[in-house]
Protein backbone atom coordinates (compact mmCIF):
# COMPACT_ATOMS: atom_id res chain seq x y z
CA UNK A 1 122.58 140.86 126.51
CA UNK A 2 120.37 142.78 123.96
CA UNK A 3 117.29 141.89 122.35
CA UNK A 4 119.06 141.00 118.97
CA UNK A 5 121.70 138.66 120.65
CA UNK A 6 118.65 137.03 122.67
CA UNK A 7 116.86 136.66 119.52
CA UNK A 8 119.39 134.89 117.83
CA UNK A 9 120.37 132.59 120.92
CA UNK A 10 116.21 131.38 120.64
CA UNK A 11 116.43 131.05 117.52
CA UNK A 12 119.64 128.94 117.24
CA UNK A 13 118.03 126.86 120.51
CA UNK A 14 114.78 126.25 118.27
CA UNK A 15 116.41 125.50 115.35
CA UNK A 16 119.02 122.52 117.01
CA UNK A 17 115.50 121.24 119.15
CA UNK A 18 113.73 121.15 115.53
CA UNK A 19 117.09 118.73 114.00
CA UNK A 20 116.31 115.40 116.23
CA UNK A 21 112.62 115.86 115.50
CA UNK A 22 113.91 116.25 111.40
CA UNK A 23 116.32 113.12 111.82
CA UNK A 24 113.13 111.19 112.97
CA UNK A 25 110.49 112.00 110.60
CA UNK A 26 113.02 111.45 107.76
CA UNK A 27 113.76 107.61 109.46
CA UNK A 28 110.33 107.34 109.78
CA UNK A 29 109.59 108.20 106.50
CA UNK A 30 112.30 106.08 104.91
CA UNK A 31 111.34 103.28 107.30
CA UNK A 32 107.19 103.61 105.46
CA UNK A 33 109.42 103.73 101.86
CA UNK A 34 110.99 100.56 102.52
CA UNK A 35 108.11 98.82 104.24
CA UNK A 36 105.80 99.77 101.07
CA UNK A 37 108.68 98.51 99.10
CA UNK A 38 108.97 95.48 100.53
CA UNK A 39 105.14 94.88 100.56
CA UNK A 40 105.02 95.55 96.87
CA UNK A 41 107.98 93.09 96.13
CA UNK A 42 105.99 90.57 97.98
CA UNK A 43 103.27 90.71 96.13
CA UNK A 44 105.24 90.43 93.14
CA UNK A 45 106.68 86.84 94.74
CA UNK A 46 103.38 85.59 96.25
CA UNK A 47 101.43 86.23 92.58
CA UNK A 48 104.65 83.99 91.24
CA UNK A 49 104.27 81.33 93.95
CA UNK A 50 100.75 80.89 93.44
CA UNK A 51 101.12 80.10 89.63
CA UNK A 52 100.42 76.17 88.11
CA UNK A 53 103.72 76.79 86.84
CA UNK A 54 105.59 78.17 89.68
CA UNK A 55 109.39 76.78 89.88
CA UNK A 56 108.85 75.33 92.82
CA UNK A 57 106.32 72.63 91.77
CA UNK A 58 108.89 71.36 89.10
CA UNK A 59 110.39 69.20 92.08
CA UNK A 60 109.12 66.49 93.27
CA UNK A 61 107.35 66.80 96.60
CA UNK A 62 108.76 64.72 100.16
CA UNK A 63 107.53 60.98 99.94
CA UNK A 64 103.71 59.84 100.19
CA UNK A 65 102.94 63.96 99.39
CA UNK A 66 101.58 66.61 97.41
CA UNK A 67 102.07 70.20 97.08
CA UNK A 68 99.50 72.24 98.10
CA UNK A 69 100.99 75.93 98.36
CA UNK A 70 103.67 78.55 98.72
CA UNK A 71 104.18 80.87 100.88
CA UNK A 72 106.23 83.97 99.89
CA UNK A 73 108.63 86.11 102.00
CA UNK A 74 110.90 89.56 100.81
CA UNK A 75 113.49 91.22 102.54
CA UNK A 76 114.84 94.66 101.11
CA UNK A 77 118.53 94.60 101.46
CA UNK A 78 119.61 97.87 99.60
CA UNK A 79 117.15 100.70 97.73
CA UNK A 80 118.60 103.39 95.45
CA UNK A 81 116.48 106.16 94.72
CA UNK A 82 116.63 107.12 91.18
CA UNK A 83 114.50 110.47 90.59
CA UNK A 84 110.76 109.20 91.14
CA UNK A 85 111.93 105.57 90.54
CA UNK A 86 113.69 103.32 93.13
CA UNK A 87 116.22 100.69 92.53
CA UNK A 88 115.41 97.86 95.33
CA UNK A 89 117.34 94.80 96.19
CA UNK A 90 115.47 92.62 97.85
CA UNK A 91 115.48 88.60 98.69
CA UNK A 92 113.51 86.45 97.89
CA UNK A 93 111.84 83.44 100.07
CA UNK A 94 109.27 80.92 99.08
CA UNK A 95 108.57 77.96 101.38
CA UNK A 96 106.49 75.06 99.56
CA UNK A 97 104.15 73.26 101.65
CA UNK A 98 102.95 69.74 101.34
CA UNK A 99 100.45 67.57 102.36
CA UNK A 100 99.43 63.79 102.43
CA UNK A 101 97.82 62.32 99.45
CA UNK A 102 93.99 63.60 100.52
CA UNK A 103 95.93 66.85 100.23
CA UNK A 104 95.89 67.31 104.32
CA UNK A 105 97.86 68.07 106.85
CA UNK A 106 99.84 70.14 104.70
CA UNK A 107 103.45 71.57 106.25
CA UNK A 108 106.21 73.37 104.68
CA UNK A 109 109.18 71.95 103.10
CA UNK A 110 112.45 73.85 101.96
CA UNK A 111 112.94 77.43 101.39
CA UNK A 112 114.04 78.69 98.29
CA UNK A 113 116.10 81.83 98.38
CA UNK A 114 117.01 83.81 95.27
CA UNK A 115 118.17 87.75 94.77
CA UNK A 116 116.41 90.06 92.81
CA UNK A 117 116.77 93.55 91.57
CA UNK A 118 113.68 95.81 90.75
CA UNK A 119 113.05 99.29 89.51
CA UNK A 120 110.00 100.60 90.62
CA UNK A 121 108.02 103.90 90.30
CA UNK A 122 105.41 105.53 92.72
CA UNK A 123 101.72 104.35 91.61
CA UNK A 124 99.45 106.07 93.72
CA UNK A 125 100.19 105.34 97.48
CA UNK A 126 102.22 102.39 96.69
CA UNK A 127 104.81 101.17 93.86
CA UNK A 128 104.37 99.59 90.57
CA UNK A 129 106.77 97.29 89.02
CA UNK A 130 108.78 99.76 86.10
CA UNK A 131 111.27 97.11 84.96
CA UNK A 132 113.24 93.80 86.40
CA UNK A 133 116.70 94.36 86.64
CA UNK A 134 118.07 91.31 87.71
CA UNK A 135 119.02 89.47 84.51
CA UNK A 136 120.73 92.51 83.28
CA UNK A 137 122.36 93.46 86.31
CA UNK A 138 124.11 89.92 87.09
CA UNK A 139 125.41 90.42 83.03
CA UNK A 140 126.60 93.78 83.49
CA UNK A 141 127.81 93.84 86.84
């Protein structure tokens, strides 16, 4: 074999080692995306649960309670990237809690689950809200 043939044999041998190593740092990478995603989402819900007038304190709490808190949870189910925005569905799930009527021995009541969609754009190492989608998106299919 010459020295051209044995060339290209380490160089094809280099180049299909390098493709698992690719396929990783790309899942890794997407992996980070969605994570940072989801983290931002979350904040998004936790800021809503924590308002006076959050949804969930229009019900009335279990007998002989009172709310006390929410506690927020997302889960990305599908992200779309759009240029340098991202189209992210993600789920939404806010457990209540309640306690007795000295506002103790608080515990959590029923989730609420509800489906949103979000656009968001890179803001510095993270994502910023760019628009909520999911009015218009259950209207225009």
């Amino acid at each position: 074999m010459d020295k051209k043939h044995k060339l290209v044999l380490a160089a094809a041998a280099a180049l299909l080692a390098s493709v698992p190593a690719t396929l990783v740092m790309q899942d890794r990478t997407e992996t980070a995306e969605r994570e940072s995603l989801e983290q931002a989402a979350l904040k998004i819900f936790q800021r809503d649960a924590d308002l006076a007038t959050a949804e969930w304190r229009n019900y009335e709490p279990p007998a002989d309670k009172v709310w006390d808190k929410a506690v927020a949870r997302a889960a990305i189910s599908d992200v779309e990237r759009q240029g340098d925005r991202v189209k992210v569905w993600v789920d939404e799930f806010t457990t209540p809690y309640a306690g007795d009527l000295t506002g103790k021995d608080s515990r959590p009541t029923e989730t609420y689950m509800s489906s949103h969609l979000f656009l968001f754009e890179a803001a510095g190492d993270g994502w910023r809200l760019a628009k909520d989608l999911t009015e218009s998106e259950f209207y225009d299919g």
